[in-house]
C-alpha atoms as a PDB file:
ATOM      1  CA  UNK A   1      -1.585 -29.222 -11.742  1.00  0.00           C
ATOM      2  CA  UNK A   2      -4.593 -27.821 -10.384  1.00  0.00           C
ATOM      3  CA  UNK A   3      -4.691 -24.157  -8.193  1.00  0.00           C
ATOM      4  CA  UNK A   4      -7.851 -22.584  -7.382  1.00  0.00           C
ATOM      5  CA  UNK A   5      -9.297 -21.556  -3.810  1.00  0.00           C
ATOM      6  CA  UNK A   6     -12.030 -24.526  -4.249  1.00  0.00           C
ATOM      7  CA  UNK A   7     -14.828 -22.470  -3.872  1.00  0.00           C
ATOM      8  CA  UNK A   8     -15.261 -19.736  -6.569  1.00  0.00           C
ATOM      9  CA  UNK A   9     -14.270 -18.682  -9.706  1.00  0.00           C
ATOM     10  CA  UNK A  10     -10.553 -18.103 -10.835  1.00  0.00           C
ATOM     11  CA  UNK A  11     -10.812 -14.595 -12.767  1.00  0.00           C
ATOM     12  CA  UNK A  12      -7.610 -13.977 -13.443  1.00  0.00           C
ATOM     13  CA  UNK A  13      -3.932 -15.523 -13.196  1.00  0.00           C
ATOM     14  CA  UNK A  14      -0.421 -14.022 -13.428  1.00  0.00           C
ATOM     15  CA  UNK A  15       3.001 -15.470 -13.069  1.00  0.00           C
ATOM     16  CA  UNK A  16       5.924 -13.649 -11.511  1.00  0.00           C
ATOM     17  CA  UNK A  17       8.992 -12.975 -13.214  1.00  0.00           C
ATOM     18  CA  UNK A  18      10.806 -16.481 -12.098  1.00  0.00           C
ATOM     19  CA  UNK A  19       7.972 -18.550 -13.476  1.00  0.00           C
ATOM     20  CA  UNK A  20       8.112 -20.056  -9.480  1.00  0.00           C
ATOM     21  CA  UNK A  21       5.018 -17.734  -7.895  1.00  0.00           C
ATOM     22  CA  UNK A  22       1.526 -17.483  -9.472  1.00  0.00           C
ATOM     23  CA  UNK A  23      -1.259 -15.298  -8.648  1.00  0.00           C
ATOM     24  CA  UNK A  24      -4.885 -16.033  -8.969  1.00  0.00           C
ATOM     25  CA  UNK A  25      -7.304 -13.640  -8.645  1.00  0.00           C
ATOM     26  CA  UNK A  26     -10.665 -15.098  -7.370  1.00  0.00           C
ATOM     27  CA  UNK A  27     -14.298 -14.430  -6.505  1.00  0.00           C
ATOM     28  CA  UNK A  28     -14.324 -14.210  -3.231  1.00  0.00           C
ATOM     29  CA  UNK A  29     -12.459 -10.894  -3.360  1.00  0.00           C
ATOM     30  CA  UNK A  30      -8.724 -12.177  -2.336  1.00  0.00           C
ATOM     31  CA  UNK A  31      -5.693 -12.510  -4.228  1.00  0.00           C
ATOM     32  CA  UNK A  32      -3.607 -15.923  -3.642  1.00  0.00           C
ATOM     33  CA  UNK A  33      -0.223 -16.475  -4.245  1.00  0.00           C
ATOM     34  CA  UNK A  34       1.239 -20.081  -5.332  1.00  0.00           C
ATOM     35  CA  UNK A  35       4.347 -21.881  -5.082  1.00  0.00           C
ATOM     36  CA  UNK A  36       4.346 -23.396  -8.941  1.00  0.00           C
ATOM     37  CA  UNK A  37       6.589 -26.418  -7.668  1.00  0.00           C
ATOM     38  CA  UNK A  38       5.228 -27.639  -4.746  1.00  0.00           C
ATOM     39  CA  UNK A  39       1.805 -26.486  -5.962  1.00  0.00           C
ATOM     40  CA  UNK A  40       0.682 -25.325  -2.727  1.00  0.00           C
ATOM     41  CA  UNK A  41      -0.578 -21.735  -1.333  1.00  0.00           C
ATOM     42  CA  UNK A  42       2.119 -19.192   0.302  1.00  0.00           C
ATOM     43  CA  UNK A  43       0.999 -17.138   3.208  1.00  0.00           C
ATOM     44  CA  UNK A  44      -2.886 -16.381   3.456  1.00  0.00           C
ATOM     45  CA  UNK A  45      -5.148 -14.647   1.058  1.00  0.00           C
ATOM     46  CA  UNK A  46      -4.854 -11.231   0.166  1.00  0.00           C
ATOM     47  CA  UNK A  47      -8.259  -8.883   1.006  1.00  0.00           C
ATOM     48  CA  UNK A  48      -8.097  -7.634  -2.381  1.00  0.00           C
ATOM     49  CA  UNK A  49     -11.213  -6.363  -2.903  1.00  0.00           C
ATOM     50  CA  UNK A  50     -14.048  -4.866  -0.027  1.00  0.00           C
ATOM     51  CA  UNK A  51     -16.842  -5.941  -2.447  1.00  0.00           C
ATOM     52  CA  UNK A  52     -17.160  -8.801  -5.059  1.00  0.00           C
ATOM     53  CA  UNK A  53     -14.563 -10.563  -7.252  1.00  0.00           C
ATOM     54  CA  UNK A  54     -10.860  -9.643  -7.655  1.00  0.00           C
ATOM     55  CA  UNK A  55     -10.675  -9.266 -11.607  1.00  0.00           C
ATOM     56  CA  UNK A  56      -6.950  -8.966 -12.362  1.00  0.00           C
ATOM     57  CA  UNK A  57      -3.382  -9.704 -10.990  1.00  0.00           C
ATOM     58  CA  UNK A  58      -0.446  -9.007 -12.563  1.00  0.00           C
ATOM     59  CA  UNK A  59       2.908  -8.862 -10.785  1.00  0.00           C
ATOM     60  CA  UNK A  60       5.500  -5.794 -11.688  1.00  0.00           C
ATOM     61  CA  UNK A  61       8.949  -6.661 -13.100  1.00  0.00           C
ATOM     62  CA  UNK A  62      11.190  -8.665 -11.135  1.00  0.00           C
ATOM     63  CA  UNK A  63       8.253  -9.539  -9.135  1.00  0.00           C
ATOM     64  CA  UNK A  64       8.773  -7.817  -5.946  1.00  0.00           C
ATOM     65  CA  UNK A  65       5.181  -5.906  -6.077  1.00  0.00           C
ATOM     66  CA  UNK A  66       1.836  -7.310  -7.201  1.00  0.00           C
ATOM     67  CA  UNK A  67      -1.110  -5.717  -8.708  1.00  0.00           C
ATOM     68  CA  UNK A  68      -4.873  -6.541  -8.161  1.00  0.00           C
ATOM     69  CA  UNK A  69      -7.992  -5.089  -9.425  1.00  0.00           C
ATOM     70  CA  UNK A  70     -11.513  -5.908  -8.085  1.00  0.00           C
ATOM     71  CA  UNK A  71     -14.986  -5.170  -9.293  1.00  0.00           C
ATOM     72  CA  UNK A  72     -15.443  -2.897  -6.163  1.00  0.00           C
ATOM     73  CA  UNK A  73     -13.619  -0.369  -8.575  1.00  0.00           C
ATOM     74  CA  UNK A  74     -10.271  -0.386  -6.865  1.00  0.00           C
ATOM     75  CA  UNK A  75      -6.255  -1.053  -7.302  1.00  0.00           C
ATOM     76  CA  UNK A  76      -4.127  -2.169  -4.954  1.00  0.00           C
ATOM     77  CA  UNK A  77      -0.433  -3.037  -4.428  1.00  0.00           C
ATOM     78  CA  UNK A  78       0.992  -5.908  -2.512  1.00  0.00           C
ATOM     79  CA  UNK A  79       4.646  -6.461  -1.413  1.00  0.00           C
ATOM     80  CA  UNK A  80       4.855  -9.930  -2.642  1.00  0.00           C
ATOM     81  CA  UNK A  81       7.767 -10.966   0.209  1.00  0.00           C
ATOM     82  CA  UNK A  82       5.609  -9.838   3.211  1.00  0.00           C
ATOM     83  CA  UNK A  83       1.930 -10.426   1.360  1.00  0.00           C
ATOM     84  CA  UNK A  84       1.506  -6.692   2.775  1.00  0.00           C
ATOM     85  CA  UNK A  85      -0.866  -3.856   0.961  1.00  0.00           C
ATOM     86  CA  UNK A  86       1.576  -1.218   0.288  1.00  0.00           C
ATOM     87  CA  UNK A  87      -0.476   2.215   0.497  1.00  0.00           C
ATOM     88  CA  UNK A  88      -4.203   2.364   0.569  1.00  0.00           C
ATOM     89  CA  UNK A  89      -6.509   1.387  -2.706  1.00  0.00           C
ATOM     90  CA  UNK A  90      -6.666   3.591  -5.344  1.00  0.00           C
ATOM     91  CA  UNK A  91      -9.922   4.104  -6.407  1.00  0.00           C
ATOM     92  CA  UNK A  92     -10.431   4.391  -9.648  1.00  0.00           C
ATOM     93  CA  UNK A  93     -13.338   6.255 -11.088  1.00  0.00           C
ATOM     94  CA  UNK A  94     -16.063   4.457 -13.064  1.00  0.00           C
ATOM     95  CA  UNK A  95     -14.322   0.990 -12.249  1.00  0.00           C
ATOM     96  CA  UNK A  96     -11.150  -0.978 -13.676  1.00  0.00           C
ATOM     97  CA  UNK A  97     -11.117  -4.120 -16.383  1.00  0.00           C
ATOM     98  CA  UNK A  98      -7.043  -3.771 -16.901  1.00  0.00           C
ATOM     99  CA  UNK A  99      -3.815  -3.385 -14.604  1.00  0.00           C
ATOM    100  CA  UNK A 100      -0.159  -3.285 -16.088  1.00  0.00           C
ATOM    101  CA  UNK A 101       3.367  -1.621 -14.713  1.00  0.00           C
ATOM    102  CA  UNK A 102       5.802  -0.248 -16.408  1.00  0.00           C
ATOM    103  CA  UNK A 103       9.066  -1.794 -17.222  1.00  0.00           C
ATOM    104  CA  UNK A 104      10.887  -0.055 -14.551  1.00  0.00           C
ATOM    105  CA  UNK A 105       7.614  -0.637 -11.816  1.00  0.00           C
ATOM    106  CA  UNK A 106       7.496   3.285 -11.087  1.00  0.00           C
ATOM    107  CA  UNK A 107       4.086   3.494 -13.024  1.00  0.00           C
ATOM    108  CA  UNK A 108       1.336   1.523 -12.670  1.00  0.00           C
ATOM    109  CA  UNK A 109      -1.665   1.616 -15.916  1.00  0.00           C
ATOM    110  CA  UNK A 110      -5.212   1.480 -15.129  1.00  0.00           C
ATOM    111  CA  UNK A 111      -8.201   1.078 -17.511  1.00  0.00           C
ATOM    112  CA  UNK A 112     -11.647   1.585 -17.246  1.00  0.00           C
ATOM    113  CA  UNK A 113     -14.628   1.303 -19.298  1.00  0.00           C
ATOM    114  CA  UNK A 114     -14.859   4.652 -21.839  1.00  0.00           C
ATOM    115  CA  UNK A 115     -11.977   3.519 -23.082  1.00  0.00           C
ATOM    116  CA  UNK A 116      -9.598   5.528 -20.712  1.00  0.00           C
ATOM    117  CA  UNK A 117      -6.292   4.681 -19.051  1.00  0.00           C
ATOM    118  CA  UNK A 118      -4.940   6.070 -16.475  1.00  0.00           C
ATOM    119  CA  UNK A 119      -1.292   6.146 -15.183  1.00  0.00           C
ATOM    120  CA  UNK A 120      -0.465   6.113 -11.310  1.00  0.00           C
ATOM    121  CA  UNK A 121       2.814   6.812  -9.930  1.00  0.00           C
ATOM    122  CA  UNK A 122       4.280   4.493  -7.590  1.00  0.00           C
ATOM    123  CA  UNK A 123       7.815   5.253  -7.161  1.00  0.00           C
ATOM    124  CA  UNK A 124       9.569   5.597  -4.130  1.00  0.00           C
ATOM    125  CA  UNK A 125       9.764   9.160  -3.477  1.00  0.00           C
ATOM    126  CA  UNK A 126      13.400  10.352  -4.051  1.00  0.00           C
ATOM    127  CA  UNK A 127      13.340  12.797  -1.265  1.00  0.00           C
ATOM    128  CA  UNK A 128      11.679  10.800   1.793  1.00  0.00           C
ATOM    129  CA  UNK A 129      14.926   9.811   3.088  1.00  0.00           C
ATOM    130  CA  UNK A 130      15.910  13.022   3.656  1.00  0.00           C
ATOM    131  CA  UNK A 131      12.562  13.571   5.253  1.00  0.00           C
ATOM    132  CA  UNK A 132      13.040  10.531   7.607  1.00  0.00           C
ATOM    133  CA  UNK A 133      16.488  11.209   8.635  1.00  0.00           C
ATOM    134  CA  UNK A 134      15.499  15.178   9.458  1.00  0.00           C
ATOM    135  CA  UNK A 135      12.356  13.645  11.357  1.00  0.00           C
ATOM    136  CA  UNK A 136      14.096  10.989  13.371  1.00  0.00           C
ATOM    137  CA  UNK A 137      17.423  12.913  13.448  1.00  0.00           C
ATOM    138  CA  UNK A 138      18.797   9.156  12.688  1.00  0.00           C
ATOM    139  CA  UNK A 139      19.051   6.188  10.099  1.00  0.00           C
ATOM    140  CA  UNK A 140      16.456   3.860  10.516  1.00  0.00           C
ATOM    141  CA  UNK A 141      17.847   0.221  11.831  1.00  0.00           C
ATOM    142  CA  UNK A 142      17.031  -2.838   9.905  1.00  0.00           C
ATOM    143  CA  UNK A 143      14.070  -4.021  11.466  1.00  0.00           C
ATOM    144  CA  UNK A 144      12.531  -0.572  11.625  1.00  0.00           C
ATOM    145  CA  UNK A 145      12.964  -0.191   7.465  1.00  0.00           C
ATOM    146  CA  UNK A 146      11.570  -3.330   7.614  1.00  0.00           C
ATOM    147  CA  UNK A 147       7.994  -2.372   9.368  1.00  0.00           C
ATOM    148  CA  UNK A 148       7.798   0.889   7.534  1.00  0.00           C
ATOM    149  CA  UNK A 149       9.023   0.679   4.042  1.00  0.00           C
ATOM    150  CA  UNK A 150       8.957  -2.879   3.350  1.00  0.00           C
ATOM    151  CA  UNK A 151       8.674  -2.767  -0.199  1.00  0.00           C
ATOM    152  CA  UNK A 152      12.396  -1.010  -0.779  1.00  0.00           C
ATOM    153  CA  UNK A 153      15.681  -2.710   0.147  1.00  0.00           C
ATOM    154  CA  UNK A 154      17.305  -1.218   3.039  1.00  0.00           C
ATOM    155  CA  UNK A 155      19.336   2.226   2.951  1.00  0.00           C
ATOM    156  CA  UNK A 156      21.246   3.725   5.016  1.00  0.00           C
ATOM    157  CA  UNK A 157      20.106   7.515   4.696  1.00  0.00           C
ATOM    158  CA  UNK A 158      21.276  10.069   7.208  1.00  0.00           C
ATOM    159  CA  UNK A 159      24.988  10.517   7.751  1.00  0.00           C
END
């Protein structure tokens, strides 16, 4: 089996938690995502990096969210389902060589040359429903969830 973009440099692979998706991270600063049985791409690649090589992928448990790291001294987070950046990159001082999450995927480990880690916190806030519902004065439908907080399953969260 052979995955690759064809053109560059592989720098870094990751499988999700199935064993059915894996993640290259390449030198043309994108992410890809591949179907491990039919051996063939899914969606597009993922801008994962404004400037040089993507060094790192890892995908978060239960692989619903996926890491990437890139020489241009950023992190970002993808919603593997809808291959869309969730936030904006974090940048991370003095660069990044490492990327893990946490067991529970609330925490996401940087680290950088110096020998220092960092920790970012990436949990759903526990209180934006309550925002939204005050905001809106209603419960989001489906397809509105959907476009704004794609990375969580659907709630229902004003009465």
């Amino acid at each position: 089996m052979i995955y690759g973009n064809g053109f560059g440099i592989v720098e870094d692979v990751s499988f999700d938690s199935t064993g059915q998706i894996l993640a290259t991270a390449d030198d043309d600063g994108t992410a890809r995502l591949w179907d491990v049985t039919t051996q063939r791409q899914i969606g597009g690649p993922l801008p994962a990096s404004s400037h040089g090589p993507v060094t790192g992928v890892t995908f978060g448990p239960g692989g619903r969210q996926l890491a990437t790291i890139g020489s241009d001294g950023t992190m970002r987070l993808w919603d593997v389902a809808t291959q869309r950046q969730i936030g904006s990159p974090m940048s991370v001082p003095g660069g990044v060589h490492a990327v893990a999450f946490s067991p529970n995927a609330s925490v996401v480990a940087t680290a950088s040359p110096g020998g220092i880690v960092r920790l970012w916190d990436v949990s759903f806030p526990v209180n934006l429903l309550k925002q939204a519902c005050s905001i809106a004065g209603r419960t989001l439908t489906r397809g509105q969830w959907s476009f704004y907080i794609h990375s969580v399953p659907y709630q229902r969260a004003c009465p």
